[in-house]
Structures are given as structure tokens and as C-alpha cells.
N, C-alpha and C. Protein backbone atom coordinates (compact mmCIF):
# COMPACT_ATOMS: atom_id res chain seq x y z
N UNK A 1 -39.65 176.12 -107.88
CA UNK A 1 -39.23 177.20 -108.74
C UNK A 1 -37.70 177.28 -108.68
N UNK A 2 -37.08 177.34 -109.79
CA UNK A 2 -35.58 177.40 -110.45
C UNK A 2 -35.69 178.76 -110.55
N UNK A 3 -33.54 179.13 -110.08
CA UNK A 3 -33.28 180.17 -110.66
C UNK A 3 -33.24 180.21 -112.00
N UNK A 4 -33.13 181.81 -112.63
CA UNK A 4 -32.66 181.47 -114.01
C UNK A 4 -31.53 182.35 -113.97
N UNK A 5 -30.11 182.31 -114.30
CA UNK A 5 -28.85 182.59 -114.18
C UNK A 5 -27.99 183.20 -115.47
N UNK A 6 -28.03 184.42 -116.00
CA UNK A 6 -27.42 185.19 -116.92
C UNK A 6 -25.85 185.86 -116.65
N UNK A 7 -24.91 186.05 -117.55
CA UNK A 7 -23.75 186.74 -117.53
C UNK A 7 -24.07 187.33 -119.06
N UNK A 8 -23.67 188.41 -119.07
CA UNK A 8 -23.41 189.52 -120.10
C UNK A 8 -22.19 190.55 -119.72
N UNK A 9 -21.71 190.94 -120.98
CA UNK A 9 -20.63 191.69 -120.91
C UNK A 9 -21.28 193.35 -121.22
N UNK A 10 -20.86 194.35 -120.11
CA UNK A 10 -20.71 195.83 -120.15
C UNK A 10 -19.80 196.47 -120.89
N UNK A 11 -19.74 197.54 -121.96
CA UNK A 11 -19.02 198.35 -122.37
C UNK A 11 -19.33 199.68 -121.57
N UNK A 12 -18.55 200.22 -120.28
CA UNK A 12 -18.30 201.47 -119.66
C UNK A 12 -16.99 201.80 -120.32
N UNK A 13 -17.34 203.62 -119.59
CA UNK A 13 -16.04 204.61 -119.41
C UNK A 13 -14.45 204.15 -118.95
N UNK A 14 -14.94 203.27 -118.01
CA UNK A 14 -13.81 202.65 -117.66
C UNK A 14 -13.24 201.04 -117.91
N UNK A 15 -13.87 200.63 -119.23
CA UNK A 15 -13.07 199.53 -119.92
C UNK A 15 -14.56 198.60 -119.41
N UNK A 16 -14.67 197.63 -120.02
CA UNK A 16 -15.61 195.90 -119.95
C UNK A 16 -15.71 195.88 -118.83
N UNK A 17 -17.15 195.52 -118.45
CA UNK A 17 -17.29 194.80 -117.20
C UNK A 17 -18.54 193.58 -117.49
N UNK A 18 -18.46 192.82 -116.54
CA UNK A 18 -19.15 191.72 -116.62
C UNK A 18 -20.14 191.81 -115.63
N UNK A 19 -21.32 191.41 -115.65
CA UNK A 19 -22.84 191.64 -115.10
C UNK A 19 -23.18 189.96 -114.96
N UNK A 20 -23.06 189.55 -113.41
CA UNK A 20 -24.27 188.44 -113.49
C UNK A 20 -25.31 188.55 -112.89
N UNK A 21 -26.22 187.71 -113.38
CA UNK A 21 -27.88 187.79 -112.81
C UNK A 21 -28.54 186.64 -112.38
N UNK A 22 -29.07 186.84 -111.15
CA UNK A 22 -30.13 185.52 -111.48
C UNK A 22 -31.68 185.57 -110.76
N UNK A 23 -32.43 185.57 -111.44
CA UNK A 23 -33.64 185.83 -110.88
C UNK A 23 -34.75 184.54 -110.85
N UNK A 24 -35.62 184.98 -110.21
CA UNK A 24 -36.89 183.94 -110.05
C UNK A 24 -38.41 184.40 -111.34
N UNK A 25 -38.19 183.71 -111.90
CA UNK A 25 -39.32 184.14 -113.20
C UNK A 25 -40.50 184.06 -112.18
N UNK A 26 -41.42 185.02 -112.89
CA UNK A 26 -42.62 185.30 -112.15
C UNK A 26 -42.96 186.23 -110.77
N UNK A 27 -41.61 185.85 -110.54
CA UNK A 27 -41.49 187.28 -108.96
C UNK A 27 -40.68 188.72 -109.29
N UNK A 28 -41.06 189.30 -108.52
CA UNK A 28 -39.70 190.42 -108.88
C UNK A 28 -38.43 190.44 -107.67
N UNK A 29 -37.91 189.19 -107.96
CA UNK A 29 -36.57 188.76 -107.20
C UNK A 29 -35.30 188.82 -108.00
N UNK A 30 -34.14 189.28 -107.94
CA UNK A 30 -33.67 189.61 -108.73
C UNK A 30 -32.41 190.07 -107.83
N UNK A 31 -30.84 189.65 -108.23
CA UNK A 31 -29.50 189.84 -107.71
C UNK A 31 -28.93 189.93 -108.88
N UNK A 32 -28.39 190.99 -108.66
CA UNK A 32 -27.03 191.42 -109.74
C UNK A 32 -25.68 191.62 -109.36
N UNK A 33 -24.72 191.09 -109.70
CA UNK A 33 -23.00 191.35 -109.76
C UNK A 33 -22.81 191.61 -110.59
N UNK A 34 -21.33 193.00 -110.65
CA UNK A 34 -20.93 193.34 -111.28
C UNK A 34 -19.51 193.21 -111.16
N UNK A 35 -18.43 192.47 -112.50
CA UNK A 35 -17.17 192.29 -111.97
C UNK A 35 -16.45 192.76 -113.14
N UNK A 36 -15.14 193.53 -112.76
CA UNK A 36 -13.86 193.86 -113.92
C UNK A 36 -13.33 192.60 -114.36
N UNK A 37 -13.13 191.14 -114.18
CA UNK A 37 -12.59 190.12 -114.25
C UNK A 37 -13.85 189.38 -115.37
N UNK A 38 -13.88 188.88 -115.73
CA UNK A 38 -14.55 187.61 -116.61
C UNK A 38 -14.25 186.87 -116.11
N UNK A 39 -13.04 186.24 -115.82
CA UNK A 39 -13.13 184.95 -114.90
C UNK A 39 -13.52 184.76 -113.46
N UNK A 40 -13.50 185.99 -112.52
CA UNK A 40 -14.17 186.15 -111.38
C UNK A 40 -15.80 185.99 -111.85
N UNK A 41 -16.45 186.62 -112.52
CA UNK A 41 -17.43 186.56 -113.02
C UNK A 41 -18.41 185.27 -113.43
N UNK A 42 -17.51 184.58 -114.35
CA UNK A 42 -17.45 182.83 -114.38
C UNK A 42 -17.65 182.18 -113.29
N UNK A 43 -16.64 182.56 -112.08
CA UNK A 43 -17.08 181.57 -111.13
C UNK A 43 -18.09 182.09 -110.22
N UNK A 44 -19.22 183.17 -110.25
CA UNK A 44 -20.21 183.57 -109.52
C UNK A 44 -21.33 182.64 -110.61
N UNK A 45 -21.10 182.78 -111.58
CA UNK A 45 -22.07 182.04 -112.47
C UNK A 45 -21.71 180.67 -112.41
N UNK A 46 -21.20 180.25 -112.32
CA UNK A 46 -21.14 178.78 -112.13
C UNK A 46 -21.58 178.31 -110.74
N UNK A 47 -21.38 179.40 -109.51
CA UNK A 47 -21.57 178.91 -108.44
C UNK A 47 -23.30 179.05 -108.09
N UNK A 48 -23.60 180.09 -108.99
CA UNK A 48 -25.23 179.88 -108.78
C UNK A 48 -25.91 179.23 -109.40
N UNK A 49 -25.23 178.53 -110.89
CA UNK A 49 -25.74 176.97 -111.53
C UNK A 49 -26.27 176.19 -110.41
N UNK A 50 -25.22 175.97 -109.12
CA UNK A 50 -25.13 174.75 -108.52
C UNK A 50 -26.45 174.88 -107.90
């Protein structure tokens, strides 16, 4: 079983934020980050590609 690995962008009170995810289909496993940066963000998602 593969992760499956999402980034989406937040519109809050206090300006964009970026949300990554990655969960295990079929379980209820599931990690979320939340970052002010897009490019910090990028590299949490890229690092859980690997």
C-alpha cells in the first residue's frame, strides 16, 4: 500500500496558506501540514513523493 500525497492552497483571515496531505486509501491514516510559504510546502510534498 502507497501513500497518496495532496497540496492545496487555503484562503484564511490571515492571507494563503498551503495544506499538505498524505494518506493511506482504505485506512483512516491521515497527516496534515500546514505552511505560510508555498515553497516550504513544495518541499514537504516532494519529500513525501520519495
Amino acid at each position: 500500500m502507497s501513500w497518496e500525497v495532496s497540496i492545496s492552497e487555503l484562503k484564511t483571515e490571515k492571507g494563503t496558506r498551503w495544506k499538505v496531505t498524505r494518506r493511506l486509501p482504505g485506512l483512516l491514516v491521515a497527516e496534515t501540514k500546514i505552511f505560510s510559504s508555498k515553497e516550504e510546502a513544495q518541499r514537504q510534498y516532494e519529500g513525501w513523493l520519495q
